[in-house]
Protein backbone atom coordinates (compact mmCIF):
# COMPACT_ATOMS: atom_id res chain seq x y z
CA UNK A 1 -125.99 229.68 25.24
CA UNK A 2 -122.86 231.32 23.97
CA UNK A 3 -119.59 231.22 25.63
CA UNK A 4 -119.47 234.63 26.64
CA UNK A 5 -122.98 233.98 28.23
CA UNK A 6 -121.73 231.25 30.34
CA UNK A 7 -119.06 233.56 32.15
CA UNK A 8 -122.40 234.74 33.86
CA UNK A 9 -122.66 231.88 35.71
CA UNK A 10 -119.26 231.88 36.94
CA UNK A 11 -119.11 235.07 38.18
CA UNK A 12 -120.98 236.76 40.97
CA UNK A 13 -123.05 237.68 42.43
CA UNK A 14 -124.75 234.33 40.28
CA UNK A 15 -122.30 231.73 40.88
CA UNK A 16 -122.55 232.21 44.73
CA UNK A 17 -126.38 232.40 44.38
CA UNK A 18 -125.95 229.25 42.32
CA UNK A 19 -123.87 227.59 45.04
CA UNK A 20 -126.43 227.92 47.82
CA UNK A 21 -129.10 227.02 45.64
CA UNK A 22 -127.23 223.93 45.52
CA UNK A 23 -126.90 223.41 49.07
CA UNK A 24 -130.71 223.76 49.49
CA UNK A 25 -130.78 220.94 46.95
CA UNK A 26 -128.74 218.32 48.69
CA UNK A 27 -129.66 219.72 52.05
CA UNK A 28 -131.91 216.73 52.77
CA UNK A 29 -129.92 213.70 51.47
CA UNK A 30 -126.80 215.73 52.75
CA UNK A 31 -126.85 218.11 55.13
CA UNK A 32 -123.59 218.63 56.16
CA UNK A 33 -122.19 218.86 52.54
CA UNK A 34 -125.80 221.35 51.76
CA UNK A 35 -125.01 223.19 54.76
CA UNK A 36 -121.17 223.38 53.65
CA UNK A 37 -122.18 224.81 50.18
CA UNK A 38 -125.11 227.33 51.43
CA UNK A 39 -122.20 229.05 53.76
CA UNK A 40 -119.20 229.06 51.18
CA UNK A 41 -121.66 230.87 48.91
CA UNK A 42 -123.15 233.71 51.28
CA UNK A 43 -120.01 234.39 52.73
CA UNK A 44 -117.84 234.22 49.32
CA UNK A 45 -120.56 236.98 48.50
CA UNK A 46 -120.47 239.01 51.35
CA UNK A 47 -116.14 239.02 51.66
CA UNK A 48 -116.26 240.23 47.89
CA UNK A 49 -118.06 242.83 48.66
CA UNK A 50 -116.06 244.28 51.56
CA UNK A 51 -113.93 247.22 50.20
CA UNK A 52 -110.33 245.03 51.33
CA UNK A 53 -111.41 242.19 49.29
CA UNK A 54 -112.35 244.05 46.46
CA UNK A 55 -108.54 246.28 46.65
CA UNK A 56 -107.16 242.94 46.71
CA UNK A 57 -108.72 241.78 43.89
CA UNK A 58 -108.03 244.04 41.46
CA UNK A 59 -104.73 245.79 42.78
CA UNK A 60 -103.31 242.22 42.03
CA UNK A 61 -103.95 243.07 38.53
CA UNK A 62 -101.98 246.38 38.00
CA UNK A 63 -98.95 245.26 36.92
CA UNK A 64 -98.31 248.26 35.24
CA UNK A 65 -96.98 251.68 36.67
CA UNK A 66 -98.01 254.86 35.37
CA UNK A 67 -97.00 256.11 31.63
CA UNK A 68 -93.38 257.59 32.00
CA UNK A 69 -92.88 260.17 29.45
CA UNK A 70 -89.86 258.76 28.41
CA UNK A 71 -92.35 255.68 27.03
CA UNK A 72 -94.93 257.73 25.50
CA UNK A 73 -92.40 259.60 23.83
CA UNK A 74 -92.09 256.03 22.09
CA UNK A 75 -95.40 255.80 21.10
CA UNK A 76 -96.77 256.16 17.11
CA UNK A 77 -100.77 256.46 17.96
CA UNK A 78 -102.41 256.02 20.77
CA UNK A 79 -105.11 253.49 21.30
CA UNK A 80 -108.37 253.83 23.28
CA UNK A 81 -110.47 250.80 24.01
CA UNK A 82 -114.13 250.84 24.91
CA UNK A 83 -115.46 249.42 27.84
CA UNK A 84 -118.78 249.71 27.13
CA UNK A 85 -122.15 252.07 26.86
CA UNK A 86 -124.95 253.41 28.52
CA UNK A 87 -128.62 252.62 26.79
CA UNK A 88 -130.38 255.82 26.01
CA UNK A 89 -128.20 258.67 27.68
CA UNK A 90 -130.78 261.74 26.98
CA UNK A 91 -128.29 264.64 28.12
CA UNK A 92 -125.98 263.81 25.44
CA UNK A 93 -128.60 263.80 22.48
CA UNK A 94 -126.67 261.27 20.88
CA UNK A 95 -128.93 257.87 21.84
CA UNK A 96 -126.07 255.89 23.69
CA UNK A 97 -123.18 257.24 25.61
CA UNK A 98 -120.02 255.97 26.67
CA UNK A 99 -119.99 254.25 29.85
CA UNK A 100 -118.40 255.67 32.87
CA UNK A 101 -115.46 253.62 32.44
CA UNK A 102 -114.74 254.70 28.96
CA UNK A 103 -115.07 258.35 29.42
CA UNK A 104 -112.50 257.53 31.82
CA UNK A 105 -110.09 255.94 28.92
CA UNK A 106 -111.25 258.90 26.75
CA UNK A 107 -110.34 261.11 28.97
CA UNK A 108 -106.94 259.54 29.65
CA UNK A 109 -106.72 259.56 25.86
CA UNK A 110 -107.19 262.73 25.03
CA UNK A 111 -104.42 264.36 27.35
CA UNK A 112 -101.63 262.16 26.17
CA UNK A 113 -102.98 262.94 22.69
CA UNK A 114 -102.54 266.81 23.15
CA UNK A 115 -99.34 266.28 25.19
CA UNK A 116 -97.77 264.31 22.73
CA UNK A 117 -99.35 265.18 19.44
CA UNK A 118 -100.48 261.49 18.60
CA UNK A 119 -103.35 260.39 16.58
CA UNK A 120 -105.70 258.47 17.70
CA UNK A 121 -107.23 254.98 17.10
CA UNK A 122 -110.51 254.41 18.98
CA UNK A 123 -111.41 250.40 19.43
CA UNK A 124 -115.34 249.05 20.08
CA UNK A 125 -118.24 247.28 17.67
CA UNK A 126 -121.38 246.54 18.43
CA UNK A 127 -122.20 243.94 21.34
CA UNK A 128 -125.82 243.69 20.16
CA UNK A 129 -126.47 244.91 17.30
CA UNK A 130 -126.57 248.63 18.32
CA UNK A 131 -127.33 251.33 15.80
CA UNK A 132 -123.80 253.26 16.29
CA UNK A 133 -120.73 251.15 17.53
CA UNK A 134 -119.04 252.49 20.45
CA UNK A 135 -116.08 253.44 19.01
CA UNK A 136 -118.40 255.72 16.93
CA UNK A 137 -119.36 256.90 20.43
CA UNK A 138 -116.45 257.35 21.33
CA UNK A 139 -115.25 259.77 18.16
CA UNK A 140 -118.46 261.75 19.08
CA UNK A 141 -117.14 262.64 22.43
CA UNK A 142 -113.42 262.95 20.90
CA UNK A 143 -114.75 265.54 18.66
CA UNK A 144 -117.30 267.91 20.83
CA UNK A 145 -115.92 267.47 23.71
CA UNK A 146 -112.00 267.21 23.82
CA UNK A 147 -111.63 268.74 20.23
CA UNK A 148 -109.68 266.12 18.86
CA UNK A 149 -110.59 264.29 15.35
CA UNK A 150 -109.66 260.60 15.61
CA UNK A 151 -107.20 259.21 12.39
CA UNK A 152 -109.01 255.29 12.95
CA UNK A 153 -112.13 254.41 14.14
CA UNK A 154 -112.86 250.37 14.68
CA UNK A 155 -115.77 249.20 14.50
CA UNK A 156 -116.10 245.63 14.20
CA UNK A 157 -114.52 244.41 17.70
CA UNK A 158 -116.46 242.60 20.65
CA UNK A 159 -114.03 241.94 23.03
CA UNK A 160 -110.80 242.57 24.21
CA UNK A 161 -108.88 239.90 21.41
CA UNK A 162 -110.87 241.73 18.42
CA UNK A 163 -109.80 245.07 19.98
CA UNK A 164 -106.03 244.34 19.15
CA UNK A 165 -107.02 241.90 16.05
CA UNK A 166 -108.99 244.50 14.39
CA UNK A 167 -106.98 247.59 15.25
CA UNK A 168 -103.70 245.72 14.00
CA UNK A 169 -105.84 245.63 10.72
CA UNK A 170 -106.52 249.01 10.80
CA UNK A 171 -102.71 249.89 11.40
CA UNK A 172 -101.66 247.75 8.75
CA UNK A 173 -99.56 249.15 6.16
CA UNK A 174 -99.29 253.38 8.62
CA UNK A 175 -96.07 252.38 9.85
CA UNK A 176 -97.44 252.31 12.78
CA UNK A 177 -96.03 249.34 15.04
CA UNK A 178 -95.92 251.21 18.61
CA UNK A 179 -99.14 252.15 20.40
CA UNK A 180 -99.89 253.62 23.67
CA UNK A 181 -102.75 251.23 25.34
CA UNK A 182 -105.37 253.07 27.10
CA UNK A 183 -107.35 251.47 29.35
CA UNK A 184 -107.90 250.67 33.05
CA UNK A 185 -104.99 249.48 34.66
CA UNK A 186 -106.93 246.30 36.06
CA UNK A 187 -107.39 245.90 32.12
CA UNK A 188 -104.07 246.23 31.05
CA UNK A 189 -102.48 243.10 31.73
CA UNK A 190 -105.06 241.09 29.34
CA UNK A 191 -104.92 244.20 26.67
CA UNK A 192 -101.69 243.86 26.39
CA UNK A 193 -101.14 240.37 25.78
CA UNK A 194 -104.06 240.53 23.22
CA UNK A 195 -101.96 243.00 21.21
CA UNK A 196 -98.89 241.90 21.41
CA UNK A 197 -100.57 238.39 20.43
CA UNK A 198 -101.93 240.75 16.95
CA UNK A 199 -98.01 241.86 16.15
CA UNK A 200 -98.43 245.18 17.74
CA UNK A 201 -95.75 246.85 20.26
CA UNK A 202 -98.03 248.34 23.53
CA UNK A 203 -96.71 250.91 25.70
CA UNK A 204 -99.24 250.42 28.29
CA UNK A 205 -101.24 253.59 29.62
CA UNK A 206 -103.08 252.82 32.51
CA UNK A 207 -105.65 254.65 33.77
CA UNK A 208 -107.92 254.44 37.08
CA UNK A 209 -106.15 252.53 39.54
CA UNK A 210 -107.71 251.43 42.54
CA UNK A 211 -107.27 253.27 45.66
CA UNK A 212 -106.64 251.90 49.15
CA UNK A 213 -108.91 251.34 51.36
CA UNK A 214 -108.76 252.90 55.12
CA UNK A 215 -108.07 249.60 57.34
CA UNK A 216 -111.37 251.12 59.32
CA UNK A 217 -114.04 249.03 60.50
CA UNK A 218 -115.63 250.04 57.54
CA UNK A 219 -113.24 248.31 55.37
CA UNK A 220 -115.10 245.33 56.17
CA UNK A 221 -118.83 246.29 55.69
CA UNK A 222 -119.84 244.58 52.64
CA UNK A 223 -121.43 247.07 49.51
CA UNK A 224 -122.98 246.52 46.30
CA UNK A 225 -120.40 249.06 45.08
CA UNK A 226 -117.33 247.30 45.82
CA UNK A 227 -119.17 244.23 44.79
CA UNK A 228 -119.25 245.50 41.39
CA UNK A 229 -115.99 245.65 41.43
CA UNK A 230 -114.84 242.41 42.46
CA UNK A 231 -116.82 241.68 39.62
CA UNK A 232 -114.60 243.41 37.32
CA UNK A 233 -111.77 241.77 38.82
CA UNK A 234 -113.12 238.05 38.84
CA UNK A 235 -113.73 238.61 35.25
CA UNK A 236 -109.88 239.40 34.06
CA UNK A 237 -108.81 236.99 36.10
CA UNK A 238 -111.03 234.85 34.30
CA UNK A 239 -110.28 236.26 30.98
CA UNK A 240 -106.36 236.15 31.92
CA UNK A 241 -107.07 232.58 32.50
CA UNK A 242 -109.08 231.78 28.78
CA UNK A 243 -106.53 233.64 27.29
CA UNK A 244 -103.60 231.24 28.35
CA UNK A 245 -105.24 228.12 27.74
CA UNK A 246 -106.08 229.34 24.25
CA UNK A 247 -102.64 230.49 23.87
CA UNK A 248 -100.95 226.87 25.20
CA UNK A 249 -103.57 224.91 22.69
């Protein structure tokens, strides 16, 4: 099993699964310790997916405000990462389709590309082997739908690190050492230190940010929508956490 496999089993909903699978395990030769791990891993489950819990989670990770003109201004190009695809989207005709989250990116792209006149670098490979890449996606909704023709499109990047590695590759040699980073704002934080870490200068451009919940008793009714994203949120603060210890090393 890969490495990126095994975050899987750190993350819920498995890990909690996991956990009280456990306590079923020792629940005869221990039951207090069985009976300890069963309820730390239903209720870990059922708190992350209350919508406070999940605010919490990934508010804590939008460090950064909302692009100032005065910064985007200071931009060269403007880089959109992918965060990920839908299998066999028919209404599109094109096979795949961006996900939700990166026609939100796209989106967010394209204005500050016709506000500011910037080209545009889109940023996703294949995860598996796909037919297209989803940067190649990506350029397909760039160009029918927002009328904009991208000036780079990477395709070789899996993650978040190749994102900035490969599009720093791509830059090399444009004159082009300041990018607006488009992405979620829960995103950001890790983006940015990924392309920094490749020699490039990112303005971040975050997009998405989570709302507040009301403080309602339904703030506290657990949902498998909110338990997606707690999701999202456990895994950059996971990925914040790889990325430091591979940094210190």
């Amino acid at each position: 099993m890969s490495l990126s496999s095994l975050q899987y089993l750190v993350l819920p909903p498995v890990s909690n699964v996991l956990l009280a699978l456990l306590g079923m395990l020792l629940w005869r030769s221990s039951r207090g310790l069985g009976l300890a791990l069963i309820v730390v891993g239903a209720l870990s489950l059922l708190l992350i997916s209350t919508p406070l819990v999940s605010y919490w989670l990934r508010h804590g990770l939008e460090f950064y405000p909302p692009l100032m003109p005065t910064d985007a201004k200071r931009g060269q190009a403007i880089v959109i990462l992918g965060g990920g695809r839908n299998y066999d989207s028919p209404e599109f005709g094109w096979g795949d389709a961006p996900s939700n989250t990166t026609w939100r990116r796209l989106a967010y792209g394209a204005l500050l590309a016709k506000q500011y006149d910037l080209p545009v670098l889109l940023s996703g490979g294949r995860a598996h082997d796909e037919a297209l890449a989803e940067s190649q996606l990506m350029a397909k909704a760039m160009r029918q739908l927002f009328d904009i023709d991208p000036a780079w499109v990477e395709t070789q990047s899996r993650n978040t690190a190749e994102n900035a590695s490969e599009s720093a590759r791509l830059l090399e040699g444009t004159g082009v050492q300041r990018v607006l980073l488009v992405s979620q704002a829960w995103h950001l934080p890790r983006a940015v230190a990924a392309f920094e870490h490749a020699g490039l200068e990112a303005i971040p451009a975050p997009t998405e940010f989570t709302a507040k919940p009301g403080l309602g008793p339904l703030a506290f009714v657990p949902r498998a929508y909110y338990l997606r994203h707690s999701t999202q949120a456990l895994h950059e603060w996971l990925g914040r956490l790889v990325y430091g210890l591979q940094r210190e090393l």
